[in-house]
C-alpha atoms as a PDB file:
ATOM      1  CA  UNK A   1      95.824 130.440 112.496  1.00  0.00           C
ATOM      2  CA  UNK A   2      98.197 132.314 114.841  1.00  0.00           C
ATOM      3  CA  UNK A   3     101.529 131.474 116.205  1.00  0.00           C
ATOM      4  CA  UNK A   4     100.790 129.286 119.384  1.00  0.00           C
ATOM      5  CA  UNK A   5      97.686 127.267 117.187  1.00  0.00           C
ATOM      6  CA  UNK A   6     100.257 126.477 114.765  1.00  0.00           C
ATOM      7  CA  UNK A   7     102.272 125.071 117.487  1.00  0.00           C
ATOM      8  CA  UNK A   8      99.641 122.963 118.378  1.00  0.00           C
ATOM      9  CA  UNK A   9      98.827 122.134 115.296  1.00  0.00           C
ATOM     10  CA  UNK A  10     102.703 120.411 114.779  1.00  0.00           C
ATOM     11  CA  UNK A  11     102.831 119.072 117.858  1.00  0.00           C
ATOM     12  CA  UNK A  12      98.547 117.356 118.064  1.00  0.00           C
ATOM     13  CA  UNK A  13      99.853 116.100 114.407  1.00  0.00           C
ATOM     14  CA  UNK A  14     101.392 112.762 115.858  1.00  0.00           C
ATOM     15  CA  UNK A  15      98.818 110.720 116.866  1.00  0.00           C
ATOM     16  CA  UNK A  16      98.871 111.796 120.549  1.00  0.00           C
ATOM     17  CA  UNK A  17      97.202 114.340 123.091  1.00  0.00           C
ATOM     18  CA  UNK A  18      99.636 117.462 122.573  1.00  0.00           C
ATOM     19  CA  UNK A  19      99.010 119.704 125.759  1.00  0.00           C
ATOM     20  CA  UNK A  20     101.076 123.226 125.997  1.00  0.00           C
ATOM     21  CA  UNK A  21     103.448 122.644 129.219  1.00  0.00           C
ATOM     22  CA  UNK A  22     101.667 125.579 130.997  1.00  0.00           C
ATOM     23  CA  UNK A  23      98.326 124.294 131.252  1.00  0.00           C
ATOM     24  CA  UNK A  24      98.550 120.558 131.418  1.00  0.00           C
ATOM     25  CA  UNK A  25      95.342 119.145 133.301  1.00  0.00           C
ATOM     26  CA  UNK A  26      96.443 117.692 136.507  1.00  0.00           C
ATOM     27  CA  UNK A  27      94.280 115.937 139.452  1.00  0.00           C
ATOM     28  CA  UNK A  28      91.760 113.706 138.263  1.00  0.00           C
ATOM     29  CA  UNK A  29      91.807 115.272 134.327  1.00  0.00           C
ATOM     30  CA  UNK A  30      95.178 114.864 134.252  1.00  0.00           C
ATOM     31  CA  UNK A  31      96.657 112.816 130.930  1.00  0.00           C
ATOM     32  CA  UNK A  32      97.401 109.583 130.311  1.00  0.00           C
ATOM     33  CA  UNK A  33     100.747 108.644 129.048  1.00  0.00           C
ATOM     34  CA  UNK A  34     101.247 108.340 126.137  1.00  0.00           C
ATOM     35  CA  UNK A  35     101.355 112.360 124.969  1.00  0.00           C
ATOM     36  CA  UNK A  36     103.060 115.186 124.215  1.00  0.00           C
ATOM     37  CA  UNK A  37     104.481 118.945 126.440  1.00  0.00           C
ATOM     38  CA  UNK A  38     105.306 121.590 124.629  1.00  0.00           C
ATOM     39  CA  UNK A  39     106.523 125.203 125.591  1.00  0.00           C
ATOM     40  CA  UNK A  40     105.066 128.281 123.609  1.00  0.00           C
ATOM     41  CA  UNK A  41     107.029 131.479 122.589  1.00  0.00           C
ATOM     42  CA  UNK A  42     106.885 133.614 119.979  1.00  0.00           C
ATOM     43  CA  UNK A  43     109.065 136.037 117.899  1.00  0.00           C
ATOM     44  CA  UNK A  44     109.462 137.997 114.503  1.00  0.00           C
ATOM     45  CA  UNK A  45     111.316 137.974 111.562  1.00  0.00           C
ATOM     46  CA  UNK A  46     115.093 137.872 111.662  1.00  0.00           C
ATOM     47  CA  UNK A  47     114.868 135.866 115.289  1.00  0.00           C
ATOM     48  CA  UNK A  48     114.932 131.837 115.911  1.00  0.00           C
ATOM     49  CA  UNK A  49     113.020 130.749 119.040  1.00  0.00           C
ATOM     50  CA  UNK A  50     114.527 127.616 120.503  1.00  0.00           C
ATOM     51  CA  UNK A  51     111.480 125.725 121.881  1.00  0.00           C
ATOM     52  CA  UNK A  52     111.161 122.295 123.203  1.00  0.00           C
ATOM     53  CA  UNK A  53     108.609 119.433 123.249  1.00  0.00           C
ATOM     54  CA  UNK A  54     108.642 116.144 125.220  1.00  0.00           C
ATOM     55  CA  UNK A  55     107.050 112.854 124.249  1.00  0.00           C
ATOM     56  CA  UNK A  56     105.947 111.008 127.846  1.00  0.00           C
ATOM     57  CA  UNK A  57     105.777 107.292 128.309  1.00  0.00           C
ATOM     58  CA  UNK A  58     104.814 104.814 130.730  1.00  0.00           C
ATOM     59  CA  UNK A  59     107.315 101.812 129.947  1.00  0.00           C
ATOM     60  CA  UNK A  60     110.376  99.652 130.917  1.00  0.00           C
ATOM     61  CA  UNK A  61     111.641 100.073 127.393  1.00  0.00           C
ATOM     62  CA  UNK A  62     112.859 102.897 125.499  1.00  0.00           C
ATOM     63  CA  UNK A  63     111.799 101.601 121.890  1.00  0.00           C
ATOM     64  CA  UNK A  64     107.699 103.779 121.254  1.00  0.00           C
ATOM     65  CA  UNK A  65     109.766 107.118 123.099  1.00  0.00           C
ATOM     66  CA  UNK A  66     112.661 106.843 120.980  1.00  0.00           C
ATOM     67  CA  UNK A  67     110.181 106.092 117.771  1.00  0.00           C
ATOM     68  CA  UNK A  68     108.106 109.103 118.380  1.00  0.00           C
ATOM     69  CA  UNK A  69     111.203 110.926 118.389  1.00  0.00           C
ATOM     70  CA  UNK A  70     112.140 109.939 115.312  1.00  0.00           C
ATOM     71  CA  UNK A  71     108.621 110.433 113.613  1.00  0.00           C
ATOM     72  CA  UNK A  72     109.102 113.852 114.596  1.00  0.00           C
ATOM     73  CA  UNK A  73     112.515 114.327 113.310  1.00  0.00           C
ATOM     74  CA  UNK A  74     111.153 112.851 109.918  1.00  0.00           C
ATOM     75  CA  UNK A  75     108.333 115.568 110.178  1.00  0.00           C
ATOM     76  CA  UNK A  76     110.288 117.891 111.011  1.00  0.00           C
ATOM     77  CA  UNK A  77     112.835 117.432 107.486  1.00  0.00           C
ATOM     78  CA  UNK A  78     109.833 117.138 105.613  1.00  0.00           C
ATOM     79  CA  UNK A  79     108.044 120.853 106.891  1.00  0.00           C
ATOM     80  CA  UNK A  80     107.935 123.546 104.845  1.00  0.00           C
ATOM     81  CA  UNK A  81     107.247 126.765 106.094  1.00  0.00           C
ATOM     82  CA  UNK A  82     103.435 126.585 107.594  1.00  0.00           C
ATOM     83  CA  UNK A  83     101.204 129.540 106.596  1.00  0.00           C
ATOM     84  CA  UNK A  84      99.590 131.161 109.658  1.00  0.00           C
ATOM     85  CA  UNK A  85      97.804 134.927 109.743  1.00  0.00           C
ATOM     86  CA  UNK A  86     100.488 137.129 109.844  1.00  0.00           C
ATOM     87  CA  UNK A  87     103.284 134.971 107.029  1.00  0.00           C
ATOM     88  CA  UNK A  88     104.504 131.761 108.137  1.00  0.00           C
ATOM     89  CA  UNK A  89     106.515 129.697 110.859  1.00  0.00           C
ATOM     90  CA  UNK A  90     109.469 127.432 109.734  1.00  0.00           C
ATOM     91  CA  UNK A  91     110.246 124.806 112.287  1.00  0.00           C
ATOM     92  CA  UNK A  92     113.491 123.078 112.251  1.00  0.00           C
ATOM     93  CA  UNK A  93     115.624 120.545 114.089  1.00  0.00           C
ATOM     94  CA  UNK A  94     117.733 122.495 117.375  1.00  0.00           C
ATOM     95  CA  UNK A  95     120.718 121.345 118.837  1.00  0.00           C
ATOM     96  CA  UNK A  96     120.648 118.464 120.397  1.00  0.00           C
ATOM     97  CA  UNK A  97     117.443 117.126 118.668  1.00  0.00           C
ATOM     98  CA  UNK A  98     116.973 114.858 120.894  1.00  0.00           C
ATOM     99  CA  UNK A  99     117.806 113.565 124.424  1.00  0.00           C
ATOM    100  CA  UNK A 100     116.176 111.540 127.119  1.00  0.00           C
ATOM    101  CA  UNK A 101     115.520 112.470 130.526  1.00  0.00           C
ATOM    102  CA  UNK A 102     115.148 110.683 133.831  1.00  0.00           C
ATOM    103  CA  UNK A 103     112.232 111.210 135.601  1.00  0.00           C
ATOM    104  CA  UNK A 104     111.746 110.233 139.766  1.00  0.00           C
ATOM    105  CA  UNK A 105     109.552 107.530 138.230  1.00  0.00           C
ATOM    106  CA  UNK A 106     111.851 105.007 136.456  1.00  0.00           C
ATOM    107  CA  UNK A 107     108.701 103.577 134.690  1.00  0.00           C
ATOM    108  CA  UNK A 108     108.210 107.066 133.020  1.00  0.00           C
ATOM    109  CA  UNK A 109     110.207 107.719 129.200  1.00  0.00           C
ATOM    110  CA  UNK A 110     110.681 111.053 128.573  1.00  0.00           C
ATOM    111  CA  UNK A 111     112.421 112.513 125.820  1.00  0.00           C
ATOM    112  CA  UNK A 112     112.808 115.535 125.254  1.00  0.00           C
ATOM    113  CA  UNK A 113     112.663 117.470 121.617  1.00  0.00           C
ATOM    114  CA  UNK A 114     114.618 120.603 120.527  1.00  0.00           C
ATOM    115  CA  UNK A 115     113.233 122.687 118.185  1.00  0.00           C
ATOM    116  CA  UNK A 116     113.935 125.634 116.185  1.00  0.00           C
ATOM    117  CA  UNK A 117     111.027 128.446 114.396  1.00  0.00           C
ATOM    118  CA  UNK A 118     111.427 130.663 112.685  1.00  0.00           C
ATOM    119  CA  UNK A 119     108.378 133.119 112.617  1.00  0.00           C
ATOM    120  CA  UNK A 120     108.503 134.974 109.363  1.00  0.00           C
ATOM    121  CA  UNK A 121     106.225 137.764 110.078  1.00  0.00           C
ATOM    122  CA  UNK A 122     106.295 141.467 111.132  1.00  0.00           C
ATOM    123  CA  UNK A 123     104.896 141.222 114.605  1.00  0.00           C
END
C-alpha cells in the first residue's frame, strides 16, 4: 500500500463513501451526502503534513456531523503507525481538530477535520 491508498484506507474506514477532494464525481455521479473529502499530500521522514478531511451532511441538525467527528477523533487516538510499502504513516490529531463550516446551502453540515502524518519513510 502506498501513501495516498493509505489515506484512503483511514478515511473509507468510517462507514461512508471517502472520495479524495480532487476528483470528487460531480454531474449526475456526483455523491450523496452523507460522505467524506479529503486532500492528499505526501512527505518523508522528519516532516508532518497537515492534511484535512471533511465529513458532509444534508441536515437541520448538527448531532450525525459532529458524531462522525468524534468517531474519527476516537480513531484517530487509537492509530498506531499504519505499515505501507516504503515504512509507515502515523496520523494524528492537528490543530484545531475540528471545526464546522458554513456552506451557501444552510441544509448542508460540514465539518471539517485537521489532521497530522507523519510519513516515516525515505522517499
Amino acid at each position: 500500500m502506498n501513501k495516498a491508498q493509505a489515506l484512503h484506507m483511514f478515511w473509507s474506514s468510517f462507514g461512508l463513501d471517502a472520495y479524495d477532494e480532487s476528483t470528487v464525481p460531480s454531474g449526475t455521479g456526483s455523491p450523496k451526502m452523507p460522505y467524506i473529502t479529503y486532500d492528499v499530500k505526501e512527505d518523508n521522514i522528519g516532516n508532518e503534513v497537515g492534511l484535512t478531511g471533511s465529513v458532509w451532511y444534508r441536515s437541520s441538525s448538527w448531532e450525525a456531523a459532529t458524531l462522525k467527528a468524534e468517531e474519527i477523533a476516537e480513531k484517530i487516538n487509537e492509530t498506531m503507525p499504519v505499515k505501507i510499502d516504503t515504512g509507515y504513516c502515523w496520523i494524528k490529531r492537528g490543530s484545531p481538530f475540528a471545526q464546522r463550516m458554513s456552506d451557501e446551502d444552510d441544509s448542508v453540515r460540514r465539518i471539517l477535520i485537521n489532521i497530522t502524518v507523519e510519513f516515516l519513510t525515505a522517499y
